[in-house]
Protein backbone atom coordinates (compact mmCIF):
# COMPACT_ATOMS: atom_id res chain seq x y z
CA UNK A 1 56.55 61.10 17.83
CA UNK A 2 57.76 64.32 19.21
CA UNK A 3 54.37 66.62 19.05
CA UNK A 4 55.30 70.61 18.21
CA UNK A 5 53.70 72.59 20.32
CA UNK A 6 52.97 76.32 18.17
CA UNK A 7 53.30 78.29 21.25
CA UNK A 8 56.27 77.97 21.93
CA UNK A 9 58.16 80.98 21.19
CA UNK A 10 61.50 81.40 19.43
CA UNK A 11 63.50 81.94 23.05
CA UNK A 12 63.49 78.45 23.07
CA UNK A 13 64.72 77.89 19.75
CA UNK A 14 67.41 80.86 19.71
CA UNK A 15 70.63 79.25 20.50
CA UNK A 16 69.67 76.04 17.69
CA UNK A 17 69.74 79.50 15.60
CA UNK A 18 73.16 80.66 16.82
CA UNK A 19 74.84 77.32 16.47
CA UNK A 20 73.84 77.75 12.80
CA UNK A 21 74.81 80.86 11.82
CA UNK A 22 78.22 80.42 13.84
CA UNK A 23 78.81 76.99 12.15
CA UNK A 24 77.87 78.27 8.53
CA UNK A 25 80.13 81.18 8.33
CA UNK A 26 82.85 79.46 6.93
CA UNK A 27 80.02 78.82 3.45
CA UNK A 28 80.60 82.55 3.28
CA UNK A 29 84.55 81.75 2.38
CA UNK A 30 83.19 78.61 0.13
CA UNK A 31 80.90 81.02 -1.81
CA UNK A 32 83.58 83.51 -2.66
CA UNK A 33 86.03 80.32 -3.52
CA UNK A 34 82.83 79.25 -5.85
CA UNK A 35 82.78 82.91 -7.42
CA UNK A 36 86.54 83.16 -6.81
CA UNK A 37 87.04 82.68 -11.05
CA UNK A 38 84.81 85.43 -12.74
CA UNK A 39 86.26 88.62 -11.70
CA UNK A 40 89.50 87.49 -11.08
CA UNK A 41 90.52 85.44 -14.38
CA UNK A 42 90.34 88.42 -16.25
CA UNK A 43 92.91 90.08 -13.54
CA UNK A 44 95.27 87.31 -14.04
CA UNK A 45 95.20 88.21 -17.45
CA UNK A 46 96.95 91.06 -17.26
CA UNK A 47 100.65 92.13 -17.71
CA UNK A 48 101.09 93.17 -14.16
CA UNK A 49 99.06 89.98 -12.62
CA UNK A 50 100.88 88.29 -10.00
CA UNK A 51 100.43 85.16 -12.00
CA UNK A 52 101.31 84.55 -15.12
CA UNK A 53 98.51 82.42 -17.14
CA UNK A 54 98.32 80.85 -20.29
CA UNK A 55 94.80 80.01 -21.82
CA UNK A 56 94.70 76.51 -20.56
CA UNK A 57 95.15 77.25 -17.08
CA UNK A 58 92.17 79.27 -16.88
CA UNK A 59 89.89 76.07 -17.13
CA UNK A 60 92.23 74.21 -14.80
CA UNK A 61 91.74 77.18 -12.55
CA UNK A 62 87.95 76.50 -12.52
CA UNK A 63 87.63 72.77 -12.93
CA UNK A 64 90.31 71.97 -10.08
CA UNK A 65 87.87 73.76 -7.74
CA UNK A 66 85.48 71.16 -8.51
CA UNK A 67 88.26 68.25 -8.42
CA UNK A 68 88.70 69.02 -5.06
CA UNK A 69 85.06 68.47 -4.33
CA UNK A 70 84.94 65.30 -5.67
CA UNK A 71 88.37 64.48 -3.77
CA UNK A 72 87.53 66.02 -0.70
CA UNK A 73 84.88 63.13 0.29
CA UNK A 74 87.04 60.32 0.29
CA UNK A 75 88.75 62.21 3.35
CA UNK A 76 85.27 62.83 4.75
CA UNK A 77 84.10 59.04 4.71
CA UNK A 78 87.39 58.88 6.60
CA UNK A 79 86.73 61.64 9.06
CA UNK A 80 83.23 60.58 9.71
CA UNK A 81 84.36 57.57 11.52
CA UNK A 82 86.06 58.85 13.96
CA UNK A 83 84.90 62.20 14.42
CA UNK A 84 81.84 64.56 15.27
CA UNK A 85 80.15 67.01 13.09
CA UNK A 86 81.53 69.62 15.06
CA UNK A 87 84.62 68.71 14.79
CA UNK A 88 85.18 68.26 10.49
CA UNK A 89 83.53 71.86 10.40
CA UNK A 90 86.10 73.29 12.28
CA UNK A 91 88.53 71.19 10.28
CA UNK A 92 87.29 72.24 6.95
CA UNK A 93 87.72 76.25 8.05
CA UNK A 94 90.89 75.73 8.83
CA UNK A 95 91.82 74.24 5.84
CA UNK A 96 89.79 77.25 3.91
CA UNK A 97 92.27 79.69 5.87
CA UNK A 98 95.00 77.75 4.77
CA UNK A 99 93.80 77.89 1.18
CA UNK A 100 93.37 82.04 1.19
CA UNK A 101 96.74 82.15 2.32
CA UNK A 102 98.44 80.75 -0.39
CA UNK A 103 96.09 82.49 -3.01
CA UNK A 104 97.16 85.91 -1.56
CA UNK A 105 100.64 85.24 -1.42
CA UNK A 106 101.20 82.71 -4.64
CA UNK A 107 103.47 83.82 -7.44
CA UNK A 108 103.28 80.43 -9.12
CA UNK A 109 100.07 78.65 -11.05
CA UNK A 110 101.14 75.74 -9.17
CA UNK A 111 100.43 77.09 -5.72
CA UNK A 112 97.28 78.34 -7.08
CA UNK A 113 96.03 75.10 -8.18
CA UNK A 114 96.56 73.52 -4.58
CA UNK A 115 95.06 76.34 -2.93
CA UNK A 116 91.60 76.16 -5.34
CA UNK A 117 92.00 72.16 -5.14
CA UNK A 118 92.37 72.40 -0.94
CA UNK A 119 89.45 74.68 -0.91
CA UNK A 120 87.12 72.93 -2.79
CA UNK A 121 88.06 69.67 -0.86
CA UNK A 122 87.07 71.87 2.57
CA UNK A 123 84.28 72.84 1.13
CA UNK A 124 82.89 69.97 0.32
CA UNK A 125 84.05 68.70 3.64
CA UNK A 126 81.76 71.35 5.33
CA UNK A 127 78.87 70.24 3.28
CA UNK A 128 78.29 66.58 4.19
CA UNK A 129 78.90 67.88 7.58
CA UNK A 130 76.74 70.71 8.14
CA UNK A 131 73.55 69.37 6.95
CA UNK A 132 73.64 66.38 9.02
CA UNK A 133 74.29 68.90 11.85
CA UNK A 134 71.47 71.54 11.33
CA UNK A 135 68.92 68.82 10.85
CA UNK A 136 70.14 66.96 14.32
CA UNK A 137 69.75 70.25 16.28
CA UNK A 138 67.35 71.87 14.96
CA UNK A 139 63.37 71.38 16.16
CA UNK A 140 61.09 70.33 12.95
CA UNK A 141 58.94 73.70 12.94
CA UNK A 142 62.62 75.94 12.10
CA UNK A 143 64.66 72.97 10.36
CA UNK A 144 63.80 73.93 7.01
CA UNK A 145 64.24 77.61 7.95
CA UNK A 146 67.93 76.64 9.38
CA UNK A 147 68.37 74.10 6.86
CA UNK A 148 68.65 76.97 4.00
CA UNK A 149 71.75 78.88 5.91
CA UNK A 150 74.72 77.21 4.20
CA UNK A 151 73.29 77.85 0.78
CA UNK A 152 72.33 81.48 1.71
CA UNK A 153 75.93 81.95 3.22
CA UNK A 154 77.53 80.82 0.29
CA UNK A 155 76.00 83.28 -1.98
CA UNK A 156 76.46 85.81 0.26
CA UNK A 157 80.28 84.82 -0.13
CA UNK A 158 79.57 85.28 -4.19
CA UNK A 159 78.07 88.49 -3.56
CA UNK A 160 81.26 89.30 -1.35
CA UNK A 161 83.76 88.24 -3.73
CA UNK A 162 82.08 89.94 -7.11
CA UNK A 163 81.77 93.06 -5.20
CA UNK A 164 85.77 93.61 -3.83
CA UNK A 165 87.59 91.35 -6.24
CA UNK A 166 87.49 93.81 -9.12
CA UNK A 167 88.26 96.50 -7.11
CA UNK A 168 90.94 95.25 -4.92
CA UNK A 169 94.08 92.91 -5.15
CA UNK A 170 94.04 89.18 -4.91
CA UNK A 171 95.46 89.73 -1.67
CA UNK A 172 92.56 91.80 -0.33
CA UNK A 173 89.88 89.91 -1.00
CA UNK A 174 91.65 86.70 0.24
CA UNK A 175 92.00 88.31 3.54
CA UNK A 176 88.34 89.01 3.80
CA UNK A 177 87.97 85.44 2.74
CA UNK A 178 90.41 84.08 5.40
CA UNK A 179 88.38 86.60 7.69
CA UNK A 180 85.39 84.63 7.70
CA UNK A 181 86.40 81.39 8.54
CA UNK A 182 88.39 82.50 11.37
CA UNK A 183 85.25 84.07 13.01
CA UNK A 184 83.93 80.72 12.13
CA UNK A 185 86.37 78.65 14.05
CA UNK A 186 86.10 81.27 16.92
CA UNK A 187 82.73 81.09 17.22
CA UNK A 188 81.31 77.66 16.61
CA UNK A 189 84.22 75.82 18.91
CA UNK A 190 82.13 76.88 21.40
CA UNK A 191 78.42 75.17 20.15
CA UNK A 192 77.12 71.93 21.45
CA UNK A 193 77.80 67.97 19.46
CA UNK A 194 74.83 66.94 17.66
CA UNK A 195 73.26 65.08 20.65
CA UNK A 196 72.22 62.35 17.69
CA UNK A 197 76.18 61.71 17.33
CA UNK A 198 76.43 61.54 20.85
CA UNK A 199 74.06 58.58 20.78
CA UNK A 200 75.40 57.20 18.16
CA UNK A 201 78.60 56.52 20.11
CA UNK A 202 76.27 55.87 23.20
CA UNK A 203 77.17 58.79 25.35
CA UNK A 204 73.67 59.37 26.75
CA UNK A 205 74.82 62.01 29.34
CA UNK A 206 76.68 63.79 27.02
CA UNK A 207 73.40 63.69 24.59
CA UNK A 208 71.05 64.74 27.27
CA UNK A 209 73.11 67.87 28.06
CA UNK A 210 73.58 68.48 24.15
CA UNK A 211 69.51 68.24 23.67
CA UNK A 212 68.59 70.55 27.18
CA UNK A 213 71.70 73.63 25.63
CA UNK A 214 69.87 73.69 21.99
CA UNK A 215 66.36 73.48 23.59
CA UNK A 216 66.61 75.53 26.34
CA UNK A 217 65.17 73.60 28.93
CA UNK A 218 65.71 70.86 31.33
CA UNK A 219 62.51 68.46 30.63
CA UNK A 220 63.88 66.68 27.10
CA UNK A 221 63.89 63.17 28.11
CA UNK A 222 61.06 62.29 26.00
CA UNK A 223 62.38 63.62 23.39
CA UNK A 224 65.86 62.32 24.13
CA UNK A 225 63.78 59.03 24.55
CA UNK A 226 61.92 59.60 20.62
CA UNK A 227 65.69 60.30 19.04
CA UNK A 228 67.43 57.20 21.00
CA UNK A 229 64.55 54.96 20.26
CA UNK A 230 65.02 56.45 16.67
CA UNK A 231 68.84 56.25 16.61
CA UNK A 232 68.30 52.89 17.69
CA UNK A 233 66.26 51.75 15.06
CA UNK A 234 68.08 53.08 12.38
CA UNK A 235 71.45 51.85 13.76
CA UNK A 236 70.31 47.81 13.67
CA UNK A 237 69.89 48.58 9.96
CA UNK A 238 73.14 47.64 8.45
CA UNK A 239 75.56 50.69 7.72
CA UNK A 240 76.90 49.05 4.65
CA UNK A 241 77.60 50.87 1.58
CA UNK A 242 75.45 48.63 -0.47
CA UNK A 243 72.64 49.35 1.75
CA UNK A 244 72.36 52.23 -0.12
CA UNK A 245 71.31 50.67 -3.15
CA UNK A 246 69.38 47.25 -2.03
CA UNK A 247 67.28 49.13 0.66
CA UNK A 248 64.44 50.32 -0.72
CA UNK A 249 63.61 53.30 1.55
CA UNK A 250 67.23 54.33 1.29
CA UNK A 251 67.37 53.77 -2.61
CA UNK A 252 64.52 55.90 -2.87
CA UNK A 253 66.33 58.94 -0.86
CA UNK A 254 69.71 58.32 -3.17
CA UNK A 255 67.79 59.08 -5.93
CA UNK A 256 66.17 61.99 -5.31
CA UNK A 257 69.26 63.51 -3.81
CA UNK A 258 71.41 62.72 -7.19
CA UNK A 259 68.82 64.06 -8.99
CA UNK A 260 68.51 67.49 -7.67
CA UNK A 261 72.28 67.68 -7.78
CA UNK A 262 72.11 66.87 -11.01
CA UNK A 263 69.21 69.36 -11.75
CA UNK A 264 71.54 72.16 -10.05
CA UNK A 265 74.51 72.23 -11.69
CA UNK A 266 72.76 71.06 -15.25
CA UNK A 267 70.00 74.21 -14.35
CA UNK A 268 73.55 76.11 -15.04
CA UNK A 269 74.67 77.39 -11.90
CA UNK A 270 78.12 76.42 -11.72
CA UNK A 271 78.38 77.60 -14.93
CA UNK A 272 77.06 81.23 -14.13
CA UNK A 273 78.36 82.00 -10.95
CA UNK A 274 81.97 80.97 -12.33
CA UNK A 275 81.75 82.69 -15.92
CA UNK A 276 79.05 85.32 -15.91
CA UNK A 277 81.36 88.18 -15.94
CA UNK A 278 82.25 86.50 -19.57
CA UNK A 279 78.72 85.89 -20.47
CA UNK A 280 77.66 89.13 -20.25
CA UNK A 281 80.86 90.42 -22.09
CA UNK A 282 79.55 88.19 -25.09
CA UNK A 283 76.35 89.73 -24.85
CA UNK A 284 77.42 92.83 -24.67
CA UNK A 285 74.99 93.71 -22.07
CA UNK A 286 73.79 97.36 -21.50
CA UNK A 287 75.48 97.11 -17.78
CA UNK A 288 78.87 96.82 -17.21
CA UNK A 289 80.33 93.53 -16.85
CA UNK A 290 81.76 94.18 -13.16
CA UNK A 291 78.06 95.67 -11.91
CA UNK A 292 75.82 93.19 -13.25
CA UNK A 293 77.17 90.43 -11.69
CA UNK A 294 77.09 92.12 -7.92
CA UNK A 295 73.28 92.77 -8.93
CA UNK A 296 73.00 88.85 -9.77
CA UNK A 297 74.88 88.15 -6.26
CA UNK A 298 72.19 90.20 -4.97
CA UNK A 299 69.21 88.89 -6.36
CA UNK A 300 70.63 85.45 -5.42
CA UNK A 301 70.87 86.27 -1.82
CA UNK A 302 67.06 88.31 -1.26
CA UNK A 303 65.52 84.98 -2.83
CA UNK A 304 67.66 82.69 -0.68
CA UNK A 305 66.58 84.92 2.29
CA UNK A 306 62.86 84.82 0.76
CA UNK A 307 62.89 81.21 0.52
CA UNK A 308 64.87 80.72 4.76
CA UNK A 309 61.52 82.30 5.71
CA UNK A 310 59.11 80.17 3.23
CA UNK A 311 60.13 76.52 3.34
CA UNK A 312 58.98 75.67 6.46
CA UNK A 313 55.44 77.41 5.71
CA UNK A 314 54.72 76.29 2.38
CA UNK A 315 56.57 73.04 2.07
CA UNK A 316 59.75 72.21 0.03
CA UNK A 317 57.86 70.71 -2.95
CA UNK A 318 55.64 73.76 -4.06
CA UNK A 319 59.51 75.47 -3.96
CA UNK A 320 61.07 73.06 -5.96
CA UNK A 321 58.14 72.46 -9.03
CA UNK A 322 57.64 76.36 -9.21
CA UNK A 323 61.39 77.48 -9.14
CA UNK A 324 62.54 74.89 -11.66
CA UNK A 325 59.89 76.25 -13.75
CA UNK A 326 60.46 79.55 -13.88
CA UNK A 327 64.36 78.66 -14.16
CA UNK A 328 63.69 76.78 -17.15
CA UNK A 329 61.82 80.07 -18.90
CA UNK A 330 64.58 82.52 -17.92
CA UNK A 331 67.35 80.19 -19.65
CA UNK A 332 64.65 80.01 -22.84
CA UNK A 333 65.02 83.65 -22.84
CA UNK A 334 68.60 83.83 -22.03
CA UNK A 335 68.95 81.63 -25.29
CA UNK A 336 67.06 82.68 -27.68
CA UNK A 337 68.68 85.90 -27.39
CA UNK A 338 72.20 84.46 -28.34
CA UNK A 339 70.46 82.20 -30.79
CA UNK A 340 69.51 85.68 -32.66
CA UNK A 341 72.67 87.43 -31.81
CA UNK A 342 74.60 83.93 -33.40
CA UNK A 343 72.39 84.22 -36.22
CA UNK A 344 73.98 87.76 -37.28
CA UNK A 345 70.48 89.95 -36.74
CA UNK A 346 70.54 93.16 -34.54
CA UNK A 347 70.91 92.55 -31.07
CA UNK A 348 71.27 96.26 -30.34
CA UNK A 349 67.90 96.99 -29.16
CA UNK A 350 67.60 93.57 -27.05
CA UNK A 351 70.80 94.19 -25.04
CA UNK A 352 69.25 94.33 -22.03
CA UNK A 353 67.85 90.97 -21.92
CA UNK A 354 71.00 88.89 -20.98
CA UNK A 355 71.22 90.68 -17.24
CA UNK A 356 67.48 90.99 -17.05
CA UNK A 357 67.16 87.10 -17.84
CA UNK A 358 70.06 86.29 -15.74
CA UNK A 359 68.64 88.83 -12.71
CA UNK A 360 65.06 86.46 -13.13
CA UNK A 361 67.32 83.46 -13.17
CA UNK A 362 68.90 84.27 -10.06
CA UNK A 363 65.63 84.79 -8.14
CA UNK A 364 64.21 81.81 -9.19
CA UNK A 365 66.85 79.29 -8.86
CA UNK A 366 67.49 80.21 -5.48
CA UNK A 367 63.91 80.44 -4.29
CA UNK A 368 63.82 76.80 -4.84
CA UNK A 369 65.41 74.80 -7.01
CA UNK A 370 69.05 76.32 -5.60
CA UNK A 371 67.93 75.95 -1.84
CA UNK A 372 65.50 73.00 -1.28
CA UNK A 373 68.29 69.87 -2.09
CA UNK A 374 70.74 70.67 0.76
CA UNK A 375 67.24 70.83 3.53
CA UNK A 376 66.42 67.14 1.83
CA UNK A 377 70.43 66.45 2.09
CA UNK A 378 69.86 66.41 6.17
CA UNK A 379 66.73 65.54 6.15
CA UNK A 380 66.47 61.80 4.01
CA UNK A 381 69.21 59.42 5.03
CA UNK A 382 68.68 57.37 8.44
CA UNK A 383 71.70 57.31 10.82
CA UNK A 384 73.40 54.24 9.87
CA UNK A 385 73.63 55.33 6.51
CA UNK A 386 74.01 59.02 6.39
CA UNK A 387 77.80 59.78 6.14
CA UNK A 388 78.41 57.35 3.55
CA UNK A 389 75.16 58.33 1.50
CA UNK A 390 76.11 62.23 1.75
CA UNK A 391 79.67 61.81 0.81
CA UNK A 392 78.15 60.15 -2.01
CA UNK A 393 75.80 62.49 -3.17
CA UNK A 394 78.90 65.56 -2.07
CA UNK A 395 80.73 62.93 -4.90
CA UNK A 396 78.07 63.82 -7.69
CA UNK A 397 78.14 67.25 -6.77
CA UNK A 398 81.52 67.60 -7.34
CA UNK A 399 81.13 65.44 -10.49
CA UNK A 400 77.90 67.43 -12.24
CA UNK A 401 80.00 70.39 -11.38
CA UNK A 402 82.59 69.94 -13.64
CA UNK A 403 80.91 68.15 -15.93
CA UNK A 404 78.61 71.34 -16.65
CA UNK A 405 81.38 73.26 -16.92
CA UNK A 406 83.16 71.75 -19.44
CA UNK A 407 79.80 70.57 -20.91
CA UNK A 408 79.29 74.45 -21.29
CA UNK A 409 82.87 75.92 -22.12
CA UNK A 410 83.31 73.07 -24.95
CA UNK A 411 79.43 73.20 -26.74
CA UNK A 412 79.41 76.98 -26.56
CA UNK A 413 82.75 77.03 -28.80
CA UNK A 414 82.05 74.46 -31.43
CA UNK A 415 77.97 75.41 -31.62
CA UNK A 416 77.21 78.66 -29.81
CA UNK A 417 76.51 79.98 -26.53
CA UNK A 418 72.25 79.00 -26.88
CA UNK A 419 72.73 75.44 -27.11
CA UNK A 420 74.29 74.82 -23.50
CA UNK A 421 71.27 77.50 -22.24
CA UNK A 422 68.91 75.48 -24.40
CA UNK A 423 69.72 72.26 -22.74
CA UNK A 424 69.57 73.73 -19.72
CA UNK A 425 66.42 74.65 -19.61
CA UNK A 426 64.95 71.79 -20.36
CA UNK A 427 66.75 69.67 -17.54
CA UNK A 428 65.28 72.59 -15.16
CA UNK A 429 61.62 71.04 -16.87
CA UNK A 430 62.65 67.53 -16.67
CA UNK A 431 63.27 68.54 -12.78
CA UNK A 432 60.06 69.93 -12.10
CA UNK A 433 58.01 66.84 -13.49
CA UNK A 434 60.77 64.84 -11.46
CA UNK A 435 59.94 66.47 -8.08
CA UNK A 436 56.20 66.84 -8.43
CA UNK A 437 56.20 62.85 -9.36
CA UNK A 438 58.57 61.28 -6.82
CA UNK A 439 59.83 63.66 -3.90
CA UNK A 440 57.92 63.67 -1.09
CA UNK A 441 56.83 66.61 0.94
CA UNK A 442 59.15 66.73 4.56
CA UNK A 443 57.50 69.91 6.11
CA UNK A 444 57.07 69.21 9.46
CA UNK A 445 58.12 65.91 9.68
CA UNK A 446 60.81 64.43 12.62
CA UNK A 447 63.36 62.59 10.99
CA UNK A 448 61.84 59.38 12.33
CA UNK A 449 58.57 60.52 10.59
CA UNK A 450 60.15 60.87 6.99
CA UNK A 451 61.76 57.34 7.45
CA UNK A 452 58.73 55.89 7.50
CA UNK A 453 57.39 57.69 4.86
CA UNK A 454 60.07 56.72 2.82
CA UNK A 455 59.45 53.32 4.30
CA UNK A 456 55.58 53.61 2.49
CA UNK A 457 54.23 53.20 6.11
């Protein structure tokens, strides 16, 4: 068991921090891709859009996002045998780079397609990676804390993007996008392996010198010694697929991962981030439709910031029962206002509670609910298992995603826009019961330490 020792100050811990933030810059580009649709389908609407679009291509243009996803792992089971973490990060920003090109220089819908389907694929490429990564490097007192960067840098990228894309050409904010990912290859080429791959592939030298960069200090060989012994373990458990599913312990995991990716995107938050410049057109909300959502961005990012700095003090499942929640009430409200606006009664003196439900929606999804899955993402599987588990899991992300979309764009039209935000909120209930019932609490736990939990010794 590797003891943590509270006095030791953050000197020590600074460069796990760096490696981090270098390596989760490219999430910035992933959140504007995720955002990419709101304030820009209405530009390609236009007479003088680059584009031309017909009705149909507008889901495409959303839904082939999430395609990608779902696509994108099948190259990542593929990647993961034969490469690092380090390296399918820097792969997946290129491949984001690549995608902004073509968006800021396409004239056809068919060149937009592949450039939304080849950054979705990246992105999801970047998110079976980068957990695995953060959670390898990072000490046990700071890995929740660090765990919470991709999802803060990816609405940070939807703040980005609904701030400059109404403003600005496709080709601007494309650059900014490209921007970001090229700091991100720049930067994080030159960050230490996970020293848990490196003993994977049994390059204890290699490990050693990875665990003494992100810790700061020469003296790691008993905790070199904890993480081999632990690698060890894990490895003689066989890496099969099925293991997944007939291993308890790792059965267990699956589950709760599925489910909280299922809680996300069926909490609505595909949904929003790539339509709520719509949504509050319907609702005819007392702030304009290009503001609001850069307040919503906002609000996003303080309570992923909030919850970066929270996590690792008051645990992830306090987070996740709360936030789902208060996620589920917001949507009630959300609602029952377009129930009564569907219904044909005045609306005009309740116009401001879409944004103001939405705002409260924002902060409480991503205290929690929108932050805690991708800590437990890095933190569940053991080694032998991991890659395949994640992609997975990355699979049903991808899948809930469009799923909820189209869930949402085809309900709303044949019943009205409360029903989706009624169902909603009560899968953001059914979530809370779900994670005060089964999840367990990981704060503060070694990996080791939560496999044996899992384990039930």
């Amino acid at each position: 068991m590797i003891v943590n020792n509270p006095s030791r100050n953050f000197i020590s811990k600074w460069l796990q921090l760096v490696a981090v933030i270098t390596g989760t810059i490219g999430t910035i580009s992933d959140g504007m891709q995720y955002g990419w649709t709101a304030p820009n389908i209405p530009k390609l609407r236009l007479d003088d859009s680059p584009i031309k679009i017909a009705k149909h291509d507008e889901e495409w243009i959303e839904s082939i996002y999430m395609i990608g996803n779902t696509v994108g792992i099948l190259f990542t089971i593929v990647y993961m045998k034969f490469m690092g973490r380090k390296p399918i990060i820097i792969l997946a920003a290129t491949k984001h780079v690549i995608a902004w090109m073509l968006i800021a220089t396409a004239t056809k819908i068919e060149v937009l397609y592949f450039a939304r389907f080849l950054a979705g694929a990246a992105g999801n490429i970047a998110f079976v990676a980068l957990p695995m990564y953060v959670a390898e490097i990072a000490d046990e007192s700071i890995r929740g804390f660090l765990g919470t960067f991709a999802y803060t840098s990816m609405i940070l990228g939807v703040l980005v993007i609904y701030s400059i894309a109404p403003f600005t050409s496709i080709a601007i904010s494309s650059s900014v996008g490209a921007a970001c990912v090229t700091l991100q290859i720049l930067t994080f080429s030159f960050m230490p392996e996970s020293p848990y791959y490196h003993i994977i592939k049994g390059n204890q030298k290699a490990a050693l010198k990875s665990l003494q960069i992100f810790r700061r200090k020469q003296d790691v060989y008993e905790e070199l010694k904890d993480i081999t012994s632990a690698v060890q373990r894990q490895e003689k458990e066989k890496g099969r697929i099925i293991d997944i599913f007939i291993v308890r312990s790792n059965l267990k995991a699956f589950i709760i991962a599925i489910t909280l990716n299922f809680a996300q995107h069926f909490s609505g938050i595909s949904v929003l981030l790539m339509n709520v410049h719509t949504i509050l057109a319907d609702a005819e909300s007392v702030i304009p439709a290009e503001t609001a959502p850069i307040i919503i961005a906002a609000t996003m990012l303080i309570a992923c910031i909030a919850s970066s700095f929270t996590i690792d003090k008051f645990g992830r499942k306090i987070l996740l029962v709360s936030s789902s929640i208060l996620t589920g009430l917001s949507l009630i409200v959300l609602a029952t206002y377009f129930y009564i606006k569907n219904s044909n009664s005045g609306t005009s003196d309740l116009n401001w509670i879409p944004v103001m439900s939405l705002i409260l929606y924002s902060l409480f999804f991503k205290f929690g609910l929108g932050m805690v899955p991708i800590v437990f993402l890095g933190e569940l599987f053991p080694t032998s298992i991991k890659a395949m588990a994640m992609s997975l899991i990355n699979i049903s992300y991808g899948v809930f995603g469009i799923a909820s979309v189209y869930y949402y764009i085809h309900v709303s039209s044949l019943y009205g826009m409360h029903v989706p935000f009624f169902i909603f909120a009560g899968l953001c209930i059914f979530a809370a019961l779900f994670s005060q019932l089964f999840i367990p609490e990981t704060k503060g736990k070694t990996l080791e330490e939560i496999q044996m939990m899992l384990k039930g010794m």
